[in-house]
C-alpha atoms as a PDB file:
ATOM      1  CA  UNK A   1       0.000   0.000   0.000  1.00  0.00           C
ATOM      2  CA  UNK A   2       1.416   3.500  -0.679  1.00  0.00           C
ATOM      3  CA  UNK A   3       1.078   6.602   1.479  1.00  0.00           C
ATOM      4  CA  UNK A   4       0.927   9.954   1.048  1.00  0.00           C
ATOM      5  CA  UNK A   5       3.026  13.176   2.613  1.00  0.00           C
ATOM      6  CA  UNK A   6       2.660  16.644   2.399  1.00  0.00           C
ATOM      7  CA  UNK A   7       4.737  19.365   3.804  1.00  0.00           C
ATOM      8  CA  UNK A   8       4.603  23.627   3.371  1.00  0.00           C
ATOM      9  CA  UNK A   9       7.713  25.778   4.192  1.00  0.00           C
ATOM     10  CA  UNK A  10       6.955  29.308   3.142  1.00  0.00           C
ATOM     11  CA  UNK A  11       6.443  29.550  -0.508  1.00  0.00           C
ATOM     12  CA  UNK A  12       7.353  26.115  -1.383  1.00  0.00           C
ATOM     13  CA  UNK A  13       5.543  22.579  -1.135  1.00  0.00           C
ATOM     14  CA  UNK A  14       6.628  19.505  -0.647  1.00  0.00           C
ATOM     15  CA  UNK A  15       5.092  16.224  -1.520  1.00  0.00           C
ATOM     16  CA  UNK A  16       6.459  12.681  -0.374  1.00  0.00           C
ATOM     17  CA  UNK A  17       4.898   9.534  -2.101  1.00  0.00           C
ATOM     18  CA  UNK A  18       5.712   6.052  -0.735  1.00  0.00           C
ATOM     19  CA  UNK A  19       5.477   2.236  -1.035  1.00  0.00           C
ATOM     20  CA  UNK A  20       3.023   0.751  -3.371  1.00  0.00           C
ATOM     21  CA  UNK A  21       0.790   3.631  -5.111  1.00  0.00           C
ATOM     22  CA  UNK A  22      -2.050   2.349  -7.016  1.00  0.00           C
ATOM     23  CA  UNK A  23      -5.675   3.970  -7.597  1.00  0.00           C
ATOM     24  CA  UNK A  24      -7.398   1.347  -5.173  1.00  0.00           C
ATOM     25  CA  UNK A  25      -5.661   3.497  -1.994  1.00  0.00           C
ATOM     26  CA  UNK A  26      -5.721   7.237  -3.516  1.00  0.00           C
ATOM     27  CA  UNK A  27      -8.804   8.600  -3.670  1.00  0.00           C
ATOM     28  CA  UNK A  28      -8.021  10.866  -0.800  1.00  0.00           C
ATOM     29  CA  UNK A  29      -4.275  12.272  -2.158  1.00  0.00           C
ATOM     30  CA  UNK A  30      -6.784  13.266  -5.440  1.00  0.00           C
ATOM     31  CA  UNK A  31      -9.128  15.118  -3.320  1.00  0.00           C
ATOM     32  CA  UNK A  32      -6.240  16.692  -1.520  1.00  0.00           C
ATOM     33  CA  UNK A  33      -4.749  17.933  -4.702  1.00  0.00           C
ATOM     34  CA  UNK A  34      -7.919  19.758  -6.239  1.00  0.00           C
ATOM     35  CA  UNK A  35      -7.845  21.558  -2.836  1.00  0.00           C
ATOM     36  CA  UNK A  36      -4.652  22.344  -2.937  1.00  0.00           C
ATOM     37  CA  UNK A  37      -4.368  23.536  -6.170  1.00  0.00           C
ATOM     38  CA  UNK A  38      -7.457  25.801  -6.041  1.00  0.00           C
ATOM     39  CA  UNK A  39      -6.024  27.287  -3.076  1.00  0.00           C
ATOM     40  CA  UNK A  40      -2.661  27.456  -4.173  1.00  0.00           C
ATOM     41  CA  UNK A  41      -2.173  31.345  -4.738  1.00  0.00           C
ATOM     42  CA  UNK A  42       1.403  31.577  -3.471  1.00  0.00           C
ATOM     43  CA  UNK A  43       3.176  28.552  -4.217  1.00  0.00           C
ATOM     44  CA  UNK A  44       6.853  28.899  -5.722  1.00  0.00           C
ATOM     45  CA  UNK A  45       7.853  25.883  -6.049  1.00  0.00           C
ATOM     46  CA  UNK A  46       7.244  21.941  -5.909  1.00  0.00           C
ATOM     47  CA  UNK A  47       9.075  19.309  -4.832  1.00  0.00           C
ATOM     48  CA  UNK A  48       7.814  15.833  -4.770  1.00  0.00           C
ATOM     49  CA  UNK A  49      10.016  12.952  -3.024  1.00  0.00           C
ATOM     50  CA  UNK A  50       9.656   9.231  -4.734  1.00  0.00           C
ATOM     51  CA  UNK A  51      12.903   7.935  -3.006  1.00  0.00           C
ATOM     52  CA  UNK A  52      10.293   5.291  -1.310  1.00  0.00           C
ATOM     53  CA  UNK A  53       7.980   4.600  -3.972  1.00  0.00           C
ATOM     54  CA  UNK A  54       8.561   1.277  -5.540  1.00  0.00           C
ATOM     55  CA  UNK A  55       5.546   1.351  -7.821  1.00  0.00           C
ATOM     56  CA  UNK A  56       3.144   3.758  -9.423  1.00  0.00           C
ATOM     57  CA  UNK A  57       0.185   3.334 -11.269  1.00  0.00           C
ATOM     58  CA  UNK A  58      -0.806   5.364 -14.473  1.00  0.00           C
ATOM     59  CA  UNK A  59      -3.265   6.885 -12.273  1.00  0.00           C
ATOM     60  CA  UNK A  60      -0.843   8.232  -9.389  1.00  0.00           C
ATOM     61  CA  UNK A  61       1.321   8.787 -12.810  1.00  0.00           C
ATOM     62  CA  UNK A  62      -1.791  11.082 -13.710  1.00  0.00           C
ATOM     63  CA  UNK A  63      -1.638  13.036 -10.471  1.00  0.00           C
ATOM     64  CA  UNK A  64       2.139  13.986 -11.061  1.00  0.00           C
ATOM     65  CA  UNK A  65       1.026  15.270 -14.239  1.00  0.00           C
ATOM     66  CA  UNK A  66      -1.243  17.467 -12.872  1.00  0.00           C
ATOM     67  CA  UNK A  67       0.970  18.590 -10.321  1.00  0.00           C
ATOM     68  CA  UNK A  68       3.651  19.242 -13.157  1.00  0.00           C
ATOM     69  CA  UNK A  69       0.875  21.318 -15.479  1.00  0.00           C
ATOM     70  CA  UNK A  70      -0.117  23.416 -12.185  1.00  0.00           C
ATOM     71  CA  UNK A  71       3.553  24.453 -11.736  1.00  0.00           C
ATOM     72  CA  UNK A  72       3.987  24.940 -15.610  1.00  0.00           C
ATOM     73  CA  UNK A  73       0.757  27.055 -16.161  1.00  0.00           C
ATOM     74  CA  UNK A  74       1.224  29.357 -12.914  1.00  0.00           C
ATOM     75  CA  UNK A  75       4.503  30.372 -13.507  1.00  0.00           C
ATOM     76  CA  UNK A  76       6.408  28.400 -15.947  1.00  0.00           C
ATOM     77  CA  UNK A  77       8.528  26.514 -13.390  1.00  0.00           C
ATOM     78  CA  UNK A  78       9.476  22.734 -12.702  1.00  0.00           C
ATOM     79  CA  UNK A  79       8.805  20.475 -10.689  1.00  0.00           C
ATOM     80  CA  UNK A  80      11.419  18.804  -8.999  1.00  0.00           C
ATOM     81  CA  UNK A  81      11.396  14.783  -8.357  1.00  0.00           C
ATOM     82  CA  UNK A  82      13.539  13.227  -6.114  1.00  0.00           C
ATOM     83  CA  UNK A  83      13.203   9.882  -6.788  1.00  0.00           C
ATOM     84  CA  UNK A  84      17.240   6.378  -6.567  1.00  0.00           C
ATOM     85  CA  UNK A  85      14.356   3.409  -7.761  1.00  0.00           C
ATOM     86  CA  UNK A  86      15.567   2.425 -11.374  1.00  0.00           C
ATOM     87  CA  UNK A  87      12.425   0.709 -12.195  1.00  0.00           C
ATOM     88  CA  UNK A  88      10.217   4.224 -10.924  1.00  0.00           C
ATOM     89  CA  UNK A  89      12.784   6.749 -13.211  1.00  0.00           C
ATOM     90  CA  UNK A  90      12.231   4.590 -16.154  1.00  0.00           C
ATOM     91  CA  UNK A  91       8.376   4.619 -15.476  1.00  0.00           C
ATOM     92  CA  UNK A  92       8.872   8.511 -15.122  1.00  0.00           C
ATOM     93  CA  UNK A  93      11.089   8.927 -18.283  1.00  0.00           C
ATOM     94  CA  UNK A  94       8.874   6.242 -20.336  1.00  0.00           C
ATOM     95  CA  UNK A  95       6.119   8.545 -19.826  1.00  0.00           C
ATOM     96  CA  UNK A  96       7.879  11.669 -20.746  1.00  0.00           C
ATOM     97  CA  UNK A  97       8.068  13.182 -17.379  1.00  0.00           C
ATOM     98  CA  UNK A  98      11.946  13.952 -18.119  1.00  0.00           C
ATOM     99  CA  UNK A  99      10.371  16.587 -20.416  1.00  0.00           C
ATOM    100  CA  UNK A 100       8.006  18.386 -17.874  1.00  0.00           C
ATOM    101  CA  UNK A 101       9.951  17.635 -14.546  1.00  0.00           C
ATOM    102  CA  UNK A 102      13.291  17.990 -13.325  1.00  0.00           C
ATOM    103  CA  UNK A 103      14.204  14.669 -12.256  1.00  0.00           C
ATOM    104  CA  UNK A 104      16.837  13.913 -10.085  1.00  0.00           C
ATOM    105  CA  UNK A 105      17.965  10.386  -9.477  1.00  0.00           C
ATOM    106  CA  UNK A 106      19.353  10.968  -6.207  1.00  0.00           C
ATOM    107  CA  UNK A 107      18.206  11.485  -2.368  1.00  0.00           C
ATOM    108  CA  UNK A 108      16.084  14.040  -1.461  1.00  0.00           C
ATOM    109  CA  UNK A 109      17.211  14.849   2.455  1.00  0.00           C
ATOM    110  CA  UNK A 110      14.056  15.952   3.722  1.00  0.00           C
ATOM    111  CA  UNK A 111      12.770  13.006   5.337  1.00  0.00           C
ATOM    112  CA  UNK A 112      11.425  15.126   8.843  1.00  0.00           C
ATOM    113  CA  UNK A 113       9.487  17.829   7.483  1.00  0.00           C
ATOM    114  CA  UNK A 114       6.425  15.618   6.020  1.00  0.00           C
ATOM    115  CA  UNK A 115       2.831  14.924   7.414  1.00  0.00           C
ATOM    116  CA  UNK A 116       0.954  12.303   6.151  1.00  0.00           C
ATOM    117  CA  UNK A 117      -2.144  13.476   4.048  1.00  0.00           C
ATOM    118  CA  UNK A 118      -4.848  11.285   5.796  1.00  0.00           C
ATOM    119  CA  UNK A 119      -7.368   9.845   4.107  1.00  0.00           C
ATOM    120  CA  UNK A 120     -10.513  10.239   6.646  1.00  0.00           C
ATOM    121  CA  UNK A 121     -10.021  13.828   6.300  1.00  0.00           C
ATOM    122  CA  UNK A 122     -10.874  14.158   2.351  1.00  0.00           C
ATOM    123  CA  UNK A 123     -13.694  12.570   0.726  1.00  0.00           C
ATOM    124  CA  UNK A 124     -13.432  10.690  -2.256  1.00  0.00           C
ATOM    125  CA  UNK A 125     -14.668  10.755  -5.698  1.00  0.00           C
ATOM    126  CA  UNK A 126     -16.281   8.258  -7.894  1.00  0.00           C
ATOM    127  CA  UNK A 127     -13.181   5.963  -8.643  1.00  0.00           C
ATOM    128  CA  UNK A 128     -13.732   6.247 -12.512  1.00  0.00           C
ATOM    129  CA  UNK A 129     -13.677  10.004 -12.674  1.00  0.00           C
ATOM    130  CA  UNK A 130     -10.583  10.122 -10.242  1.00  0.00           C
ATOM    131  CA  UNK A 131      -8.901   7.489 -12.774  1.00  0.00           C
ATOM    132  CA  UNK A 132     -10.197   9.473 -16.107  1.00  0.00           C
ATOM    133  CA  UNK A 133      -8.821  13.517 -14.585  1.00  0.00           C
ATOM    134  CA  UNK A 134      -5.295  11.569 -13.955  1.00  0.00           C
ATOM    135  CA  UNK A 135      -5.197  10.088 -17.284  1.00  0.00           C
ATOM    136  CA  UNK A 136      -6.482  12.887 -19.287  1.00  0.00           C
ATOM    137  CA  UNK A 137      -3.354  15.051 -17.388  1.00  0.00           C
ATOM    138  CA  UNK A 138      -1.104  12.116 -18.442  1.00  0.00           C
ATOM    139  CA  UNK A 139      -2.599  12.530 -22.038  1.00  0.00           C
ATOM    140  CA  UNK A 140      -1.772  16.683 -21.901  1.00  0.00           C
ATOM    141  CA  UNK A 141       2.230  15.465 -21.073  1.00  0.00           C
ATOM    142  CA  UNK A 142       3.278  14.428 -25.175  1.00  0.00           C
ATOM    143  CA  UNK A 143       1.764  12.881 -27.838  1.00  0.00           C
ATOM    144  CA  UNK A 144       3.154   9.312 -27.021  1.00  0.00           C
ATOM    145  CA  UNK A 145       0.521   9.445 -23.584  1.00  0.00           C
ATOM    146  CA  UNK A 146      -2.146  10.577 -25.825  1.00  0.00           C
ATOM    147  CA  UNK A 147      -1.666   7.367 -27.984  1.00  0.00           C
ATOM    148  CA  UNK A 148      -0.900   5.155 -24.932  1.00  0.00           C
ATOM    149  CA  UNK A 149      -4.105   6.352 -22.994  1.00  0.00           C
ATOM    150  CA  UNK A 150      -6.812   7.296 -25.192  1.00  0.00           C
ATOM    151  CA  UNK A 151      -8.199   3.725 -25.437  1.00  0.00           C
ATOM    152  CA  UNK A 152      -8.459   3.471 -21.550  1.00  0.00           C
ATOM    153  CA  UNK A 153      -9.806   6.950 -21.621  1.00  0.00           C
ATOM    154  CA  UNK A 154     -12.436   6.139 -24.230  1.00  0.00           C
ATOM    155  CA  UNK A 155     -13.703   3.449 -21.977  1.00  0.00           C
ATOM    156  CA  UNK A 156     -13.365   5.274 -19.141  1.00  0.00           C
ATOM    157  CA  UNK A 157     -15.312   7.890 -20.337  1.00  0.00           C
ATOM    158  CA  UNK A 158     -18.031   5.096 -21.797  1.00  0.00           C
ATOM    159  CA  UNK A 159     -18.048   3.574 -18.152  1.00  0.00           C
ATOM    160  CA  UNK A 160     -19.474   6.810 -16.918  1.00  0.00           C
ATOM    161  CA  UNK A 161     -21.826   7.518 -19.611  1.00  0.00           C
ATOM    162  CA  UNK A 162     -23.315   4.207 -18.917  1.00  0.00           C
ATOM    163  CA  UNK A 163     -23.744   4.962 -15.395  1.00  0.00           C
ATOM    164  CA  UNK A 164     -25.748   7.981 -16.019  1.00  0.00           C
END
């Protein structure tokens, strides 16, 4: 199971993912993020610590991406991941995040300074449209992701129409 850290120091933010992240156990990190973002008027810079991740999921993938296009639409800067797993850079480079992040393959040293996000305090969404927002901000990252995704996007969105 993965878990989910968050830490503020002034102007800049600091995100710490660990363990196993998959969209069974994130529901609550996606809430988290729409808040934060839409109350995110002062925010510098991003930092996001994967040292402990071992495995993420296109849908964590998805909320990355959207952390990335935040950064990159407010005021043009990177976000910075921290992440020494070989198997989660190539995941991040085989996705294109190299191109929208600055990765660093290397510790992060900031291990004390985190909280974990909990997830009784942030309700969850419907699981499908959680899993279709993270792709569709996956999609936005090249045109590889848009190829990659748009079948599972398609039925995504199908899933939901058939719901309604």
């Amino acid at each position: 199971m993965g878990n989910y850290y968050f830490a503020k120091d002034g102007n800049k933010v600091y995100f710490k993912l660990t363990g196993v992240l998959k969209y069974t156990s994130c529901g609550h990190f996606d809430t988290f993020l729409d808040d934060f973002i839409a109350h995110a008027d002062h925010v510098e810079s991003i930092v996001i610590d994967l040292t402990e991740a071992t495995f993420l999921d296109s849908t964590n993938l998805g909320f990355l991406a959207k952390i990335a296009q935040f950064m990159l639409d407010k005021n043009g800067s990177q976000t910075t991941i921290y992440s020494t797993s070989k198997d989660v850079n190539q995941t991040l480079r085989g996705v294109g995040f190299d191109q929208v992040f600055n990765l660093v393959e290397d510790k992060s040293n900031l291990d004390d300074i985190f909280g974990e996000i909990d997830p009784e305090k942030f309700e969850k969404k419907d699981k499908t449209i959680m899993m279709l927002d993270a792709h569709r901000c996956l999609m936005n990252i090249n045109e590889k992701n848009q190829q990659t995704f748009k079948d599972v996007v398609s039925l995504m969105e199908q899933s939901l129409k058939n719901k309604l």
